[in-house]
Structure formats: structure tokens, C-alpha cells
PDB file of N, CA and C in Angstrom:
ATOM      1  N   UNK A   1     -91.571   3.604  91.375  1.00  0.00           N
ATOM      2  CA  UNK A   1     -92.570   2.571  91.480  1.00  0.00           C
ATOM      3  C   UNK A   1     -92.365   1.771  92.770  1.00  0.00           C
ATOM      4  N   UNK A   2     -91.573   1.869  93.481  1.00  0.00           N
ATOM      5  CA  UNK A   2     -90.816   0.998  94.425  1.00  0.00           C
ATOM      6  C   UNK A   2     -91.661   1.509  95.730  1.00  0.00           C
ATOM      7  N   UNK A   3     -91.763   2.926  95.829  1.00  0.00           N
ATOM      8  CA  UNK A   3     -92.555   3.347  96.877  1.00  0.00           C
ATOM      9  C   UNK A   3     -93.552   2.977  96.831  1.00  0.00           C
ATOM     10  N   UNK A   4     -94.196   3.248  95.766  1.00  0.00           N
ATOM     11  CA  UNK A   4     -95.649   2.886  95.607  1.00  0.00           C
ATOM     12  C   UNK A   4     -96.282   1.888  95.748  1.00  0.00           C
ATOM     13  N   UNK A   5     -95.168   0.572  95.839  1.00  0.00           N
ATOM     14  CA  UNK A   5     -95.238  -0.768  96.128  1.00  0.00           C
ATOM     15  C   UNK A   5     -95.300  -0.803  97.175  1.00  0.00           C
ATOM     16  N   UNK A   6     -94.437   0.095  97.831  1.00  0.00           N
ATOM     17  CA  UNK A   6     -94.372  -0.294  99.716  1.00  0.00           C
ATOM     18  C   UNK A   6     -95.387   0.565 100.279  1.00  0.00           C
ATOM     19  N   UNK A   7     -95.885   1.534  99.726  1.00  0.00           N
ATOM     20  CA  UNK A   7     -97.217   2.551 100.271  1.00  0.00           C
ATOM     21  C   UNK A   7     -98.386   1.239 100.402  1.00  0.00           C
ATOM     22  N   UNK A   8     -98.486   0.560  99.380  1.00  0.00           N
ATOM     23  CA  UNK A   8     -99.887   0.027  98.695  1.00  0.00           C
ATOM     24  C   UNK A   8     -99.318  -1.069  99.874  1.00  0.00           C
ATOM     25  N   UNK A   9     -98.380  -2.024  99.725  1.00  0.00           N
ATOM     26  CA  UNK A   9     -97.859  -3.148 100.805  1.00  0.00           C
ATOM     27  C   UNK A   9     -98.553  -2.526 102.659  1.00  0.00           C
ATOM     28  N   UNK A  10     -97.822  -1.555 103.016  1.00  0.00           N
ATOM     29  CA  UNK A  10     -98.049  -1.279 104.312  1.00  0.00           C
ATOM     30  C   UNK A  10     -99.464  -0.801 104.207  1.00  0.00           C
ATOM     31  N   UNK A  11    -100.368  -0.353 103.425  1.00  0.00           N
ATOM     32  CA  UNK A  11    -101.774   0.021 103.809  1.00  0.00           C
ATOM     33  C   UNK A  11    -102.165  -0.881 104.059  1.00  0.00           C
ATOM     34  N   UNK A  12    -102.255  -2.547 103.001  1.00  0.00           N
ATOM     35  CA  UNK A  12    -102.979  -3.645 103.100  1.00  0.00           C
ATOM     36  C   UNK A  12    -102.592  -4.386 104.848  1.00  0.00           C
ATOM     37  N   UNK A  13    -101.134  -4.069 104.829  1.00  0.00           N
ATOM     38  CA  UNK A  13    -101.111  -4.780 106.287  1.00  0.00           C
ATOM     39  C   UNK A  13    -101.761  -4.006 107.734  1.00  0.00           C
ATOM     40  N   UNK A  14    -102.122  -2.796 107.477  1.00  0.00           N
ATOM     41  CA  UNK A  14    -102.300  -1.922 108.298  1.00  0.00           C
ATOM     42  C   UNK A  14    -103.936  -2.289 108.831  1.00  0.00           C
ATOM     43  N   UNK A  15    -104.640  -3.005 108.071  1.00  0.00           N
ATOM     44  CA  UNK A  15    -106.134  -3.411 107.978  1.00  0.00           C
ATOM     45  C   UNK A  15    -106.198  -3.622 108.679  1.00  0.00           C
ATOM     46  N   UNK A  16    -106.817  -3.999 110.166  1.00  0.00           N
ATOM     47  CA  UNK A  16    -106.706  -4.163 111.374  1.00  0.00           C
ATOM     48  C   UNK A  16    -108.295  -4.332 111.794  1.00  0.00           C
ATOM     49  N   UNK A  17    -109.308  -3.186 111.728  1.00  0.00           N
ATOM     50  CA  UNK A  17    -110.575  -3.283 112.672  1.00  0.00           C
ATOM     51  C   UNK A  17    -111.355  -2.203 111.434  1.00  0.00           C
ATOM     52  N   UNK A  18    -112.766  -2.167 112.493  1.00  0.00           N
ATOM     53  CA  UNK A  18    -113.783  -1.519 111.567  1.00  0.00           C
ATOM     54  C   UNK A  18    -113.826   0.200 112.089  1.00  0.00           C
ATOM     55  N   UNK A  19    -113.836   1.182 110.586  1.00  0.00           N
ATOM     56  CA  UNK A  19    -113.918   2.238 111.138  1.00  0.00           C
ATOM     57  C   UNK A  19    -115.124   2.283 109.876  1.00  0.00           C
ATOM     58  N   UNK A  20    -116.345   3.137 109.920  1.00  0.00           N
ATOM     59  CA  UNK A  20    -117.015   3.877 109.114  1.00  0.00           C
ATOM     60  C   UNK A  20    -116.923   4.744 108.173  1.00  0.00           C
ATOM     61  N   UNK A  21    -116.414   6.174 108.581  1.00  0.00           N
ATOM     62  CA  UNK A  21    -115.249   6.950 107.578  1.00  0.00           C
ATOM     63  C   UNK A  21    -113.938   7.170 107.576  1.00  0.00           C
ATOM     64  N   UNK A  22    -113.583   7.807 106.456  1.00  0.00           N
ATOM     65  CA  UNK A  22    -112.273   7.854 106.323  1.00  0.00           C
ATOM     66  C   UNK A  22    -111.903   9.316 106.703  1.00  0.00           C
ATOM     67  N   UNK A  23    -111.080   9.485 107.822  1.00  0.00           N
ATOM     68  CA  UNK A  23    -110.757  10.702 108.704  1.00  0.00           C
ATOM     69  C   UNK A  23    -110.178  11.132 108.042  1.00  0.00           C
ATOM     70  N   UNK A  24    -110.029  12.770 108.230  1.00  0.00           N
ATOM     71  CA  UNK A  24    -109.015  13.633 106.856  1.00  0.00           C
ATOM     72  C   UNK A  24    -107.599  13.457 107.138  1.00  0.00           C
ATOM     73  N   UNK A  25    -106.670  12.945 108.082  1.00  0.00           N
ATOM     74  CA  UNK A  25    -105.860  12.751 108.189  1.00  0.00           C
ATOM     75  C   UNK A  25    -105.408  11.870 107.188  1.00  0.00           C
ATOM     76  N   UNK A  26    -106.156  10.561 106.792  1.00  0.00           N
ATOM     77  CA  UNK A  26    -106.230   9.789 105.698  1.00  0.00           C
ATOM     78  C   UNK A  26    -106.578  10.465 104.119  1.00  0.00           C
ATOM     79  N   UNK A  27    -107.680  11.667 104.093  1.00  0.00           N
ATOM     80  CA  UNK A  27    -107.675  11.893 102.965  1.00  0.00           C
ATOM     81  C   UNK A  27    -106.440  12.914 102.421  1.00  0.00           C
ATOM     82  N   UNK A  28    -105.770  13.885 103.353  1.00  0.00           N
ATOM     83  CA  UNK A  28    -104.552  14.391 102.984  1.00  0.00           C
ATOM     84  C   UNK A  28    -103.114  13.567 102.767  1.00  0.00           C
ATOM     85  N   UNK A  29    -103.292  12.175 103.165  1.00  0.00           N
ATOM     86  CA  UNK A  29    -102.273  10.761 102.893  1.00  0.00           C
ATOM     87  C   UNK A  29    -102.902  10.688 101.776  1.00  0.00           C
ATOM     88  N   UNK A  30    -103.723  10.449 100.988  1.00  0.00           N
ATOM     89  CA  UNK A  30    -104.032   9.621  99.705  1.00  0.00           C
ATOM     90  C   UNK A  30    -103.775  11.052  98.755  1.00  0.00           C
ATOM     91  N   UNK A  31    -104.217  12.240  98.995  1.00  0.00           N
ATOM     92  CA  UNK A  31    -104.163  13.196  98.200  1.00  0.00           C
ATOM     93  C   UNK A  31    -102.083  13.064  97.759  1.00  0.00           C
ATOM     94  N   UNK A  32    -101.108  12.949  98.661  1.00  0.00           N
ATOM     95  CA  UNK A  32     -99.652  12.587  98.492  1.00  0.00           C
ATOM     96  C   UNK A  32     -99.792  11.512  97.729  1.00  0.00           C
ATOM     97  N   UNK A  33    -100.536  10.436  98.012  1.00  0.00           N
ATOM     98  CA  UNK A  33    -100.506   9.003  97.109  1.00  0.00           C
ATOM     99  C   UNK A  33    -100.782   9.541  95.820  1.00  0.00           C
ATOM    100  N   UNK A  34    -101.691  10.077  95.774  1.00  0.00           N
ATOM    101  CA  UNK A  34    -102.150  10.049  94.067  1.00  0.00           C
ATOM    102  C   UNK A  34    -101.264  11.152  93.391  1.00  0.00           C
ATOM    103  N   UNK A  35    -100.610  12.097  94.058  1.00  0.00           N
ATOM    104  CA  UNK A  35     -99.854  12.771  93.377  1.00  0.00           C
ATOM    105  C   UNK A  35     -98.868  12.304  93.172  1.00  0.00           C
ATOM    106  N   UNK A  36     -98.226  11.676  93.983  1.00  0.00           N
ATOM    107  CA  UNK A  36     -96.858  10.539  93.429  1.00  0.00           C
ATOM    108  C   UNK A  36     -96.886   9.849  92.787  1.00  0.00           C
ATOM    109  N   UNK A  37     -98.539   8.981  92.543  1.00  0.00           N
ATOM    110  CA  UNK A  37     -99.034   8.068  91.357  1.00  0.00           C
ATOM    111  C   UNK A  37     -99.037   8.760  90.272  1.00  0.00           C
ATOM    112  N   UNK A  38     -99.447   9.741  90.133  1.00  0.00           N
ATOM    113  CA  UNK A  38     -99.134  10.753  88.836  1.00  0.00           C
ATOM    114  C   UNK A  38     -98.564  11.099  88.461  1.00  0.00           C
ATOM    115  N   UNK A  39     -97.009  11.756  89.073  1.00  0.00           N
ATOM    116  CA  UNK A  39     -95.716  11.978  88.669  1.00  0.00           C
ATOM    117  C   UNK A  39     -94.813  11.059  88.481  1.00  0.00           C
ATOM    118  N   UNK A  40     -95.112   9.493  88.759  1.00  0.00           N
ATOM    119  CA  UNK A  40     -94.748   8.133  88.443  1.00  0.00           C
ATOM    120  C   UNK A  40     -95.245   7.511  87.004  1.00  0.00           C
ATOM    121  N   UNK A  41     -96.223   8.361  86.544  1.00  0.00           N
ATOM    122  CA  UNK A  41     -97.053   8.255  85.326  1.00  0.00           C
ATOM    123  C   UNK A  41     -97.870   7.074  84.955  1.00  0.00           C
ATOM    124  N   UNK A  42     -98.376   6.683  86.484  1.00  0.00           N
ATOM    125  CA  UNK A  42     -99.701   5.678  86.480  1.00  0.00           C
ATOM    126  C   UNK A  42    -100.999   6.118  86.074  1.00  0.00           C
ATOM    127  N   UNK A  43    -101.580   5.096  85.015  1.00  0.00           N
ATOM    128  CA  UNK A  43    -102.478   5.529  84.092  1.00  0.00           C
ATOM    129  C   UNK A  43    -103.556   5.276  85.474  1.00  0.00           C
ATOM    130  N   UNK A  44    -105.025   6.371  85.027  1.00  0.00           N
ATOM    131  CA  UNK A  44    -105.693   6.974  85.805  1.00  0.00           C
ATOM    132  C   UNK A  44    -106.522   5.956  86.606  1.00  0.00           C
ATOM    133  N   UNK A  45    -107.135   5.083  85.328  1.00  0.00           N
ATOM    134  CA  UNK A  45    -107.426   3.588  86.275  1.00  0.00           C
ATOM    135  C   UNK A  45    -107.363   2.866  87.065  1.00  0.00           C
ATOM    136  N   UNK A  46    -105.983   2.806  87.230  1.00  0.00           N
ATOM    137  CA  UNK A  46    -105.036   2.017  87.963  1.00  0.00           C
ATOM    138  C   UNK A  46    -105.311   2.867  89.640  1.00  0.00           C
ATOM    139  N   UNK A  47    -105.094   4.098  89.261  1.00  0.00           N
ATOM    140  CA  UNK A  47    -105.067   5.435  90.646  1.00  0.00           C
ATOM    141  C   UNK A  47    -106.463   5.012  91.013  1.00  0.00           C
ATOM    142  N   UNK A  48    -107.420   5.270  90.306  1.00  0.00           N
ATOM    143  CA  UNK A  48    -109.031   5.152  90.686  1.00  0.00           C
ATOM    144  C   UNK A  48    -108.925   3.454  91.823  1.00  0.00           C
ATOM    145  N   UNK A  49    -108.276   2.051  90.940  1.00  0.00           N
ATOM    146  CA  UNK A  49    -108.077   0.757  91.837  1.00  0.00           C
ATOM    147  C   UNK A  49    -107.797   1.180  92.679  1.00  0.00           C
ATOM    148  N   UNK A  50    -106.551   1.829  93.431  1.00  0.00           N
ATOM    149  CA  UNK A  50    -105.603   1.847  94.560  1.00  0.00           C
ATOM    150  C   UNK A  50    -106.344   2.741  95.536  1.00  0.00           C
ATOM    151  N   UNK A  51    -107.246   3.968  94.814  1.00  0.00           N
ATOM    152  CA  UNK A  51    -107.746   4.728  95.638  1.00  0.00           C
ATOM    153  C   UNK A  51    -109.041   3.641  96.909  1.00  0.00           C
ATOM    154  N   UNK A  52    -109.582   2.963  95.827  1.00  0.00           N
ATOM    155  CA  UNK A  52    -110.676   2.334  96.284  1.00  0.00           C
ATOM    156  C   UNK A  52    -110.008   0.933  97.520  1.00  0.00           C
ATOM    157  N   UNK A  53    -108.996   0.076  97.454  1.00  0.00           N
ATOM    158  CA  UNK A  53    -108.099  -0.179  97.973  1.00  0.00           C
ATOM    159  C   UNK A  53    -107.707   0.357  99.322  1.00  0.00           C
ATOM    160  N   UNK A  54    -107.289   1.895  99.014  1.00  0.00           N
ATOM    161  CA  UNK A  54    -107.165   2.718 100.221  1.00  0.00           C
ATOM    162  C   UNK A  54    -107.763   2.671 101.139  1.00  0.00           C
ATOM    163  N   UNK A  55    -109.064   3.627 100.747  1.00  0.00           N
ATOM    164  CA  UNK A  55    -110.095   3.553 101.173  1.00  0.00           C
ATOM    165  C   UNK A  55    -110.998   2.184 102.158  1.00  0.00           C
ATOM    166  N   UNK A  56    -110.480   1.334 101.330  1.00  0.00           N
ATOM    167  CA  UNK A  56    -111.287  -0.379 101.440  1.00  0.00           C
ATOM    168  C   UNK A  56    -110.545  -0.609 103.545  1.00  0.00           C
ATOM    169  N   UNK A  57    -109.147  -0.441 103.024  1.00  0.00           N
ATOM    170  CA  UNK A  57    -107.827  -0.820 104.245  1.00  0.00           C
ATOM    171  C   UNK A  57    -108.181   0.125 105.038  1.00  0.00           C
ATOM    172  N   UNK A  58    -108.056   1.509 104.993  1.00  0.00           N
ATOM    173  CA  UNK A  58    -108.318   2.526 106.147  1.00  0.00           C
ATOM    174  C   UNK A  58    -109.849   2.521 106.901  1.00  0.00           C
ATOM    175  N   UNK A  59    -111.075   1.556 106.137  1.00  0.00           N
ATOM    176  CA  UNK A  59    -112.561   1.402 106.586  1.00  0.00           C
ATOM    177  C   UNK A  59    -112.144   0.552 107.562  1.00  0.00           C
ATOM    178  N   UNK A  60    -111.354  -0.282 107.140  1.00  0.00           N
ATOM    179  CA  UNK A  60    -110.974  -1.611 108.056  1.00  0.00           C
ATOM    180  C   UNK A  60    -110.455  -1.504 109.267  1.00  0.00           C
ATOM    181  N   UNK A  61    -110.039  -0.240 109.156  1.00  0.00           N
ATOM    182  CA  UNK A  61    -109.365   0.264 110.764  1.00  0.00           C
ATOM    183  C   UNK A  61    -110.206   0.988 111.927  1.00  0.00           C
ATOM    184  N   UNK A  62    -109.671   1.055 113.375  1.00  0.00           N
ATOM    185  CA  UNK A  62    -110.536   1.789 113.912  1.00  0.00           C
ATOM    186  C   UNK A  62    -110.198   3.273 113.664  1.00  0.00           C
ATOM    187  N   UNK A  63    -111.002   4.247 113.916  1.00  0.00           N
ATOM    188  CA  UNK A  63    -110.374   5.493 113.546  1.00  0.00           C
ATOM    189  C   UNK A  63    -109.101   6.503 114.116  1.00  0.00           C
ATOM    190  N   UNK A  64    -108.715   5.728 115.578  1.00  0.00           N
ATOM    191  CA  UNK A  64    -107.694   5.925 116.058  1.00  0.00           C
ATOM    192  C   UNK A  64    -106.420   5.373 115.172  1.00  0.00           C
ATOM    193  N   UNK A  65    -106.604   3.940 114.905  1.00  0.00           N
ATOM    194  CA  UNK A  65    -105.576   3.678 113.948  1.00  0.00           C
ATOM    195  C   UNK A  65    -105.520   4.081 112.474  1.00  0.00           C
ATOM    196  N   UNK A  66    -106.467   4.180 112.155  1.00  0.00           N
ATOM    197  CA  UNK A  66    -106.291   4.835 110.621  1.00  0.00           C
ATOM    198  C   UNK A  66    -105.765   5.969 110.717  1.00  0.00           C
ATOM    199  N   UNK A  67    -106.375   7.218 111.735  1.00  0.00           N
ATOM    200  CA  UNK A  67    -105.315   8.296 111.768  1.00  0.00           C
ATOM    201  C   UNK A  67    -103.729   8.155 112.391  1.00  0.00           C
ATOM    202  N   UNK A  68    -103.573   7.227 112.848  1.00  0.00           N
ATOM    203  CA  UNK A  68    -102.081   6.633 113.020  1.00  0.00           C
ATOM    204  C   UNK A  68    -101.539   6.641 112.123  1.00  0.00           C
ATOM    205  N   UNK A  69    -101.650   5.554 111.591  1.00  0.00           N
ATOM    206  CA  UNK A  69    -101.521   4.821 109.807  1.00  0.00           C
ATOM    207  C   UNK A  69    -101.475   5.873 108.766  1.00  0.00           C
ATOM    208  N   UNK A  70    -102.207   6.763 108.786  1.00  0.00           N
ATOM    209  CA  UNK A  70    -102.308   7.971 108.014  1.00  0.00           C
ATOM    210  C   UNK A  70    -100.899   8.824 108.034  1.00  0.00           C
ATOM    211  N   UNK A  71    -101.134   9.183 109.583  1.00  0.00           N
ATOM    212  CA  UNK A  71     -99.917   9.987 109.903  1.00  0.00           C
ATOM    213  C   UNK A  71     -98.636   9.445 109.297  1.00  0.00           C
ATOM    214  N   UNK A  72     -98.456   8.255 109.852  1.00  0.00           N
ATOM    215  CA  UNK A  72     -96.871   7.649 109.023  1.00  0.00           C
ATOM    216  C   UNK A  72     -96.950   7.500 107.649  1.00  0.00           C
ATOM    217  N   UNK A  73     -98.058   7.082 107.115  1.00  0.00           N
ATOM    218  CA  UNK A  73     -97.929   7.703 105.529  1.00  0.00           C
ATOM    219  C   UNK A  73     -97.787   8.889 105.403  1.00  0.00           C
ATOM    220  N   UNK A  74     -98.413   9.742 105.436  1.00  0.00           N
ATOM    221  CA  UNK A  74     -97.532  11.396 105.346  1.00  0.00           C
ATOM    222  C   UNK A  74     -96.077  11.385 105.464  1.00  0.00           C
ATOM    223  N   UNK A  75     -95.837  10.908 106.822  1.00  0.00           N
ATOM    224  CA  UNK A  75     -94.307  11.110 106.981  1.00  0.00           C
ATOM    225  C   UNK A  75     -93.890  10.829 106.400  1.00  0.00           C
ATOM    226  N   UNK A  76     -94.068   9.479 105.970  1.00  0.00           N
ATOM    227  CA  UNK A  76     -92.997   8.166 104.652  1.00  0.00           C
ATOM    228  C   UNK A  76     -93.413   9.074 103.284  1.00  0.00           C
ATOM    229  N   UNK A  77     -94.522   9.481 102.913  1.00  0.00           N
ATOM    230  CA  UNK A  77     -94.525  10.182 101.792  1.00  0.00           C
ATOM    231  C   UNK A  77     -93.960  11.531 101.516  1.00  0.00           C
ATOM    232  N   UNK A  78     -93.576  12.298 102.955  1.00  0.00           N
ATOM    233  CA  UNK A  78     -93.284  13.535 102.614  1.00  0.00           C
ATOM    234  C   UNK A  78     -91.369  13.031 102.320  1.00  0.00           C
ATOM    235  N   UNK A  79     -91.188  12.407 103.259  1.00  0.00           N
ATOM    236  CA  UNK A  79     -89.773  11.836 102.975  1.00  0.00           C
ATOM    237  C   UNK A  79     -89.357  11.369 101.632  1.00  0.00           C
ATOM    238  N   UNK A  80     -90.141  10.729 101.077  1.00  0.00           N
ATOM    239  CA  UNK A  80     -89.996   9.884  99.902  1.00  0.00           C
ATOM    240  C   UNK A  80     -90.141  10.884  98.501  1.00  0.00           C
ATOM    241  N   UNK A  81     -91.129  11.884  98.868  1.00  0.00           N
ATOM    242  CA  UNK A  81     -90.773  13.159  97.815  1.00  0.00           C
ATOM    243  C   UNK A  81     -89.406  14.087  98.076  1.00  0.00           C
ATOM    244  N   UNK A  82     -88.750  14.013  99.091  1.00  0.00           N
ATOM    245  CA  UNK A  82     -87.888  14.649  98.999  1.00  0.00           C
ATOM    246  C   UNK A  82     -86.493  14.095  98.792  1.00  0.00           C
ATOM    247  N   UNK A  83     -86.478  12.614  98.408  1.00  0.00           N
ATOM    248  CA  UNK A  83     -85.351  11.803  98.039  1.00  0.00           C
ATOM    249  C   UNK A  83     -85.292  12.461  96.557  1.00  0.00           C
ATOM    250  N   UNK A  84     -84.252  12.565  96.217  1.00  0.00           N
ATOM    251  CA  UNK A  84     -83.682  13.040  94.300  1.00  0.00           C
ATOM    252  C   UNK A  84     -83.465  11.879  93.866  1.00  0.00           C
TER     253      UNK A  84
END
């Protein structure tokens, strides 16, 4: 749960500027989010909030930075699945 705190923490600060869509670099970051939300055993609701959230923070960016932002979520998420 601890990650998921700091995933959800660093998206909100990441809000920065206006982008229109959400670049796939971002949708293959949230696809890691929600699978870690699921194997953490967050009820589906909750995933549906955070998704919209996501989504809300990465609009907020320009699309250069959201695929930034994206990218280091991957990284931090691929890392963070491979801690035991």
C-alpha cells in the first residue's frame, strides 16, 4: 500500500500544465498501476477513483511532461514489482 501512496502522491505533484490526451506512454504506466492495485487487493471502485485522478493529473500536463512523468512511473513501477 505504501507504493501506491507514493505513485498516487508523485502523480498529483506532477500536475504542472494543460495537455488534451493522455499519451500511451501514460496509458502503459496506469495499466502497471492498476495491476499493482489489484494484487494489493484494492476494491474495484477505489481503482476506477485513482484511474480518473490519473488521468485528471496527466491532462494537466503538457504532453512532453506527461510522457516524462509516465516514463519514471514505469521505471518506479517496474522496480517496485520486483522488490520481494
Amino acid at each position: 500500500m505504501k507504493s501506491f501512496s507514493v505513485i498516487t502522491s508523485s502523480m498529483v505533484i506532477l500536475s504542472l500544465s494543460a495537455c488534451s490526451q493522455v499519451p500511451k506512454e501514460c496509458s502503459e504506466s496506469w495499466k502497471k498501476i492498476e495491476s499493482l492495485s489489484k494484487q494489493m487487493g484494492m476494491p474495484e471502485d477505489q481503482i476506477k477513483a485513482h484511474k480518473k485522478e490519473f488521468e485528471d493529473s496527466i491532462k494537466g500536463l503538457s504532453k512532453e511532461d506527461a510522457v516524462q512523468a509516465c516514463n519514471m512511473q514505469s521505471a518506479f513501477l517496474n522496480m517496485a514489482s520486483k522488490q520481494p
